[in-house]
Protein backbone atom coordinates (compact mmCIF):
# COMPACT_ATOMS: atom_id res chain seq x y z
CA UNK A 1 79.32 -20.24 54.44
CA UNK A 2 79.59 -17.45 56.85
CA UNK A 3 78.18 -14.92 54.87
CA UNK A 4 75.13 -17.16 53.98
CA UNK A 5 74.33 -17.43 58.21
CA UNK A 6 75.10 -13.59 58.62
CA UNK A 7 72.54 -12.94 55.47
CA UNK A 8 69.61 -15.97 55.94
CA UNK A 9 68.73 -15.64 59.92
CA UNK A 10 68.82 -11.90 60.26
CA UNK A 11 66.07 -11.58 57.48
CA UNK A 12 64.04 -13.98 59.09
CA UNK A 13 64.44 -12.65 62.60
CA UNK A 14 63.43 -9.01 61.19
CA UNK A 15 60.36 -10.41 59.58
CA UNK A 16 58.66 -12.00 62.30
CA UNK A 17 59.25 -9.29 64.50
CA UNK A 18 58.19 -6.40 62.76
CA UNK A 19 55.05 -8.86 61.76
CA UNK A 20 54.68 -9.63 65.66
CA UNK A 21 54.45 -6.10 66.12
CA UNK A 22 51.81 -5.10 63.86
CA UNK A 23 49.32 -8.29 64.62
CA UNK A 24 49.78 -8.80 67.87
CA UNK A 25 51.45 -11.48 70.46
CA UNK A 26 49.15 -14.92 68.83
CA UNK A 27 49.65 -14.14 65.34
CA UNK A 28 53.53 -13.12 66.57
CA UNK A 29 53.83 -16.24 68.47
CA UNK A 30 53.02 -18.51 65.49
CA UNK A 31 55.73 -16.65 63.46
CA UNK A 32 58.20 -17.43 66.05
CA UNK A 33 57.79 -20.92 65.94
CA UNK A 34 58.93 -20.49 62.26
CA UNK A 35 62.66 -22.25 61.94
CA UNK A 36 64.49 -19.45 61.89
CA UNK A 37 67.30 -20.87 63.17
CA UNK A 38 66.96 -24.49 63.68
CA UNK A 39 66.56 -25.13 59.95
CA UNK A 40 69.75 -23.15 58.84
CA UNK A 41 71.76 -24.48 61.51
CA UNK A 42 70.60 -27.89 60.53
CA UNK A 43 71.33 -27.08 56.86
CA UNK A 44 75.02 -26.43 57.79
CA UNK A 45 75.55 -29.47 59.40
CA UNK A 46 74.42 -31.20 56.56
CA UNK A 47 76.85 -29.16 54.10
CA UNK A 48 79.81 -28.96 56.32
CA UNK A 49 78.96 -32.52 58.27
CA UNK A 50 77.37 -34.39 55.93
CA UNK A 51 73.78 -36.23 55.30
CA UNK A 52 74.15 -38.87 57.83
CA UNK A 53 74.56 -36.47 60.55
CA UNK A 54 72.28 -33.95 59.95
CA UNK A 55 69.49 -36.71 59.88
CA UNK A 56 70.29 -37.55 63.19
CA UNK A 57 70.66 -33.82 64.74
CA UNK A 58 67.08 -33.58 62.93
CA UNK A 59 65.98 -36.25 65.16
CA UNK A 60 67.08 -34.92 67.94
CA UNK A 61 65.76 -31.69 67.29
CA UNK A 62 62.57 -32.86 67.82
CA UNK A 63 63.01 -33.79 71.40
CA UNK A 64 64.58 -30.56 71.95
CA UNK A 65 60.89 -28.93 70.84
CA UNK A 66 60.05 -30.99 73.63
CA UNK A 67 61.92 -29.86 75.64
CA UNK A 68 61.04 -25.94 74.35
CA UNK A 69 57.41 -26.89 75.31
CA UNK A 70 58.38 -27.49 78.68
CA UNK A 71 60.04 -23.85 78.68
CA UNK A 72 56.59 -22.44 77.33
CA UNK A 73 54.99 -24.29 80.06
CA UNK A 74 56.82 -23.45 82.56
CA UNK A 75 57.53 -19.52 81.81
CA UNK A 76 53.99 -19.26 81.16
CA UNK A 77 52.94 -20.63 84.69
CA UNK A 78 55.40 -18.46 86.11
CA UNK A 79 54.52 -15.29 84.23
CA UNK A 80 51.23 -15.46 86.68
CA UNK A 81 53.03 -14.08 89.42
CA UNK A 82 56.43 -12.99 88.36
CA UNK A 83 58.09 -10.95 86.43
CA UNK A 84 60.59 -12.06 83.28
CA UNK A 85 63.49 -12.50 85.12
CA UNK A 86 62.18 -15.35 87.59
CA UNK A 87 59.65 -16.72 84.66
CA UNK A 88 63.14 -16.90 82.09
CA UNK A 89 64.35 -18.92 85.39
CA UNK A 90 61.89 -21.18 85.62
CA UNK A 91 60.90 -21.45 81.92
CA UNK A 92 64.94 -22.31 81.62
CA UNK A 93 65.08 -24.58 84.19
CA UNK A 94 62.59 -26.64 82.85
CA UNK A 95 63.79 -26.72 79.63
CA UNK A 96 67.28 -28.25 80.82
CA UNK A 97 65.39 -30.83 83.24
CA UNK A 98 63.77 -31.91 79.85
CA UNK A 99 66.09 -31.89 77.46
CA UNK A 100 68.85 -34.05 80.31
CA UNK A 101 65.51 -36.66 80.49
CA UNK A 102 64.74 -37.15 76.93
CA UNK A 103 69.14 -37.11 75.41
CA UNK A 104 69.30 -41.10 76.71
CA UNK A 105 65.89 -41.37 74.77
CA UNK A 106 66.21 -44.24 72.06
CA UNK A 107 63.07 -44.22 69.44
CA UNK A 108 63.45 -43.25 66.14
CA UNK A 109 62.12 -40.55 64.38
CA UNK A 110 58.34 -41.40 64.44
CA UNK A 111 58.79 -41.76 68.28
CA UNK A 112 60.69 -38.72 68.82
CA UNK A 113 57.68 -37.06 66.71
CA UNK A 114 55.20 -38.44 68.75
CA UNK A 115 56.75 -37.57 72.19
CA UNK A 116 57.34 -34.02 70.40
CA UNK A 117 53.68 -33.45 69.47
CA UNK A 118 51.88 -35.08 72.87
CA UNK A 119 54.41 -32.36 74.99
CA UNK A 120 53.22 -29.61 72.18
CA UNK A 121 49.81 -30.37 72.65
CA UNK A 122 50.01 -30.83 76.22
CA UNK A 123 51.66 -27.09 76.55
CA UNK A 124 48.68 -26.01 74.35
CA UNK A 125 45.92 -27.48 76.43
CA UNK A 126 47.60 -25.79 79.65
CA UNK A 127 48.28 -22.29 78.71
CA UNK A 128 45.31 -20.57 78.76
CA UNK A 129 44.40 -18.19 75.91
CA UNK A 130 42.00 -15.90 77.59
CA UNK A 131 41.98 -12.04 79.03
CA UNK A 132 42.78 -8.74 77.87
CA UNK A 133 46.65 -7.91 77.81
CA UNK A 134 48.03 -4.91 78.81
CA UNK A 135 48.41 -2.09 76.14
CA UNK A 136 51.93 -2.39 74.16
CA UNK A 137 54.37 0.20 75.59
CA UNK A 138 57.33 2.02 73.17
CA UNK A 139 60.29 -0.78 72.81
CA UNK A 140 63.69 0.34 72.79
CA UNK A 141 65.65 0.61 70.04
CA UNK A 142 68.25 -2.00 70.85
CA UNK A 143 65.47 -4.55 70.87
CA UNK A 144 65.62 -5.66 67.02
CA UNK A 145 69.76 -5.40 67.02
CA UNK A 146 69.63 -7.95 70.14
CA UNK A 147 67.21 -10.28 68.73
CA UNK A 148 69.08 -10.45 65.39
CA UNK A 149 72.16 -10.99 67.64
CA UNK A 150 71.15 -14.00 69.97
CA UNK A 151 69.73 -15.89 66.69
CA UNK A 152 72.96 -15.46 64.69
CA UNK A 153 74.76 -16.53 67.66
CA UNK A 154 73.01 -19.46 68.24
CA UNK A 155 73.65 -20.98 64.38
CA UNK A 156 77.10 -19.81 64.65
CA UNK A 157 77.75 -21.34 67.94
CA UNK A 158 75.89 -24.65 67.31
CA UNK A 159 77.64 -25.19 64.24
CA UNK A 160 80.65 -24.75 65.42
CA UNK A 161 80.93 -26.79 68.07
CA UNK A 162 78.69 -29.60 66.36
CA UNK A 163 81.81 -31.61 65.36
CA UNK A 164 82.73 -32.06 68.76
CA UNK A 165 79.36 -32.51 70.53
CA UNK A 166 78.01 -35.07 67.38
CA UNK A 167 74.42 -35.10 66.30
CA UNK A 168 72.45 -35.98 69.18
CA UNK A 169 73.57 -32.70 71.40
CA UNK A 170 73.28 -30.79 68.38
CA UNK A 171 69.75 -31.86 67.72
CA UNK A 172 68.76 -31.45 71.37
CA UNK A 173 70.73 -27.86 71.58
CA UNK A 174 69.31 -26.53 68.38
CA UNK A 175 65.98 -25.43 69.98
CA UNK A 176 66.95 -24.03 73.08
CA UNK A 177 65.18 -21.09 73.61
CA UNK A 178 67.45 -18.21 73.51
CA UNK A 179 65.89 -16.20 70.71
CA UNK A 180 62.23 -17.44 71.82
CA UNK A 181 63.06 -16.34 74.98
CA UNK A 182 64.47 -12.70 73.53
CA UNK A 183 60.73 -12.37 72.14
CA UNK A 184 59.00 -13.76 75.22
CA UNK A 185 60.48 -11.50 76.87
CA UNK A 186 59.88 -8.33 75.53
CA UNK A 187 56.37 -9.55 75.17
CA UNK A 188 55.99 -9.82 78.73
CA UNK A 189 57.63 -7.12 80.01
CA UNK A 190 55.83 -4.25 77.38
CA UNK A 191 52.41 -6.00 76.85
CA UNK A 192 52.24 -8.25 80.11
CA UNK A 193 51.40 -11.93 81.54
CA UNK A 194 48.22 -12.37 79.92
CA UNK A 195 49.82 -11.67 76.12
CA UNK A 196 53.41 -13.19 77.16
CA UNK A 197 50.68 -16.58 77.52
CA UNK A 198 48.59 -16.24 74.49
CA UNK A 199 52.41 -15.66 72.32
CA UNK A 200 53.56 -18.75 74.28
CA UNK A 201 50.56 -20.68 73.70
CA UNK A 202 50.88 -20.05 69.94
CA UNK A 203 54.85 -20.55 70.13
CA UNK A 204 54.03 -24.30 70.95
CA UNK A 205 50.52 -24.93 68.35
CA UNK A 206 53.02 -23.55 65.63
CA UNK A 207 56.00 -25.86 66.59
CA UNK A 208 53.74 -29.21 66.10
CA UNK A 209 54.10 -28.34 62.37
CA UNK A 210 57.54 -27.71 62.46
CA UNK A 211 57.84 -30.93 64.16
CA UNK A 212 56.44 -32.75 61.27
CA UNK A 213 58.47 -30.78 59.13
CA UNK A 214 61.37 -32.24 61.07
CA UNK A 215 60.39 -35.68 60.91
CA UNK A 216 59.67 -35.21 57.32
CA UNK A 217 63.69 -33.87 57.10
CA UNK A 218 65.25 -36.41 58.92
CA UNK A 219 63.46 -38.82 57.34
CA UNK A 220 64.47 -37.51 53.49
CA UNK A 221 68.05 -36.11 53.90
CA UNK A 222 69.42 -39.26 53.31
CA UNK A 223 67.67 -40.96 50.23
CA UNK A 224 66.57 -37.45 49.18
CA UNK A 225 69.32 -34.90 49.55
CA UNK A 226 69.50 -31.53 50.78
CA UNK A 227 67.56 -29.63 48.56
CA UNK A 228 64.72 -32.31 47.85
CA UNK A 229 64.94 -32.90 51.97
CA UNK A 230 64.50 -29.01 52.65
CA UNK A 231 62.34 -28.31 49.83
CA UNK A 232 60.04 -31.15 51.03
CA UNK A 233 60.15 -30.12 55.03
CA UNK A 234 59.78 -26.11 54.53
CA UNK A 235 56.60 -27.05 51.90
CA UNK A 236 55.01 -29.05 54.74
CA UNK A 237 55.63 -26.57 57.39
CA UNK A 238 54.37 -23.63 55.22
CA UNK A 239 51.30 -25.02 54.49
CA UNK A 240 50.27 -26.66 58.38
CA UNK A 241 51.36 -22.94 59.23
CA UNK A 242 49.21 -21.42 56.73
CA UNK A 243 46.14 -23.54 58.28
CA UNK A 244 46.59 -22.43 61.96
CA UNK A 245 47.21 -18.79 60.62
CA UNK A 246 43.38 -19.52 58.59
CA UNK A 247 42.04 -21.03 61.82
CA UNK A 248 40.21 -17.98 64.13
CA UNK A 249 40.47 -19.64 67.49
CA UNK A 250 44.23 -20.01 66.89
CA UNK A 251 44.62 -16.52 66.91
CA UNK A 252 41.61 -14.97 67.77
CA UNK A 253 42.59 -11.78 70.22
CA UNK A 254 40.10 -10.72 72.49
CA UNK A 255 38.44 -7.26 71.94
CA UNK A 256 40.98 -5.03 73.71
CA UNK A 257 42.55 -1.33 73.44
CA UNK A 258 45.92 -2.03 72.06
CA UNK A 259 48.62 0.69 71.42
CA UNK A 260 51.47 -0.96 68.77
CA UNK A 261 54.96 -1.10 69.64
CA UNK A 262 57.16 0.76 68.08
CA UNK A 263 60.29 0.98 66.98
């Protein structure tokens, strides 16, 4: 099982960066939103903690993209008039304040979906998507290692301790933004605040798909299995993915002089 986490998220994490890279911080932020590492660690829980459980952390996981719309609220508020350190802060802060509010929350999963998508949206409407950002300076070349690193940790960890913290905490845990906040990040500190908003902005639009994807999962894991749960979820998240990615104004870039990262 090991060896399946140490092969699955690195090949996803290297993907959406290198793709982030070459079309810029909207198209990148859409990418990120991608599952990377909520799905797998969800998919662990269900083979090492069974069906039942893995439902439930599904649930949960979709007040914990609540909660990660708060942190691209927040950051991206911050990121107006300082730097990453103070905007990770606040962007953090907020994310715990959110996550301790909604944990007593008792819906089910069409609830949960709904107070997922109305924060989503929300986070949407308030980031603004205009301006020029700031031309892309050379990254270092310890940025891909460390973003492989925080994601792998983050499965590993949550999967480890799940057994002891059940299926609520796990759900709520599974988004918390350590590799988003990796990418936002970098973004911020090479191409600025007006791109670090625009690849937040687009963080939260994709993330109301992979809600439904993870209402969809939660929903099926039980009657449906695994593989028919996961097959159905990752289908409906590819192709309300594949829609924003088709629609211009979610990831239309202004006109600007823009120098690629590098590796």
């Amino acid at each position: 099982m090991l060896v399946i986490k140490l092969l699955v998220v690195p090949l996803g994490i290297v993907f959406v960066t290198l793709a982030g890279r070459k079309w810029g911080p909207s198209v990148g932020g859409l990418l990120v939103s991608l599952p990377y590492t909520s799905a797998p660690v969800v998919l662990f829980l269900a083979l090492e903690q069974g069906t039942p459980f893995a439902a439930d952390a599904a649930r949960s996981a979709l007040l914990g993209f609540a909660s990660l719309a708060a942190f691209c609220g927040a950051y991206a508020a911050a990121a107006r008039r300082w730097g990453p350190a103070r905007s990770t802060a606040v962007g953090w802060g907020a994310y715990v304040l959110a996550a301790a509010a909604l944990r007593l929350f008792p819906g089910g999963t069409v609830s949960a979906l709904l107070v997922a998508v109305v924060s989503l949206a929300a986070a949407v409407r308030l980031i603004p998507n205009g301006g020029c950002a700031s031309r892309a300076s050379r990254t270092p070349r310890w940025d891909l290692p460390l973003r492989v690193a925080v994601a792998l940790s983050m499965v590993v960890g949550l999967t480890a301790i799940a057994g002891q913290v059940g299926p609520r905490w796990s759900g709520l845990l599974t988004p918390f933004p350590s590799y988003v906040t990796v990418m936002t990040v970098f973004v911020h500190g090479t191409e600025g605040a007006v791109a670090v908003r625009r690849f937040l902005r687009s963080v939260a639009s994709g993330l109301v798909s992979v809600s439904a994807g993870f209402a969809l999962l939660s929903s099926l894991l039980v009657p449906a299995g695994v593989a028919g749960a996961f097959a159905a979820s990752l289908a409906a998240i590819a192709v309300l993915h594949a829609a924003l990615l088709r629609a211009p104004r979610a990831i239309e870039e202004p006109t600007c002089v823009r120098e690629e990262s590098c590796a």
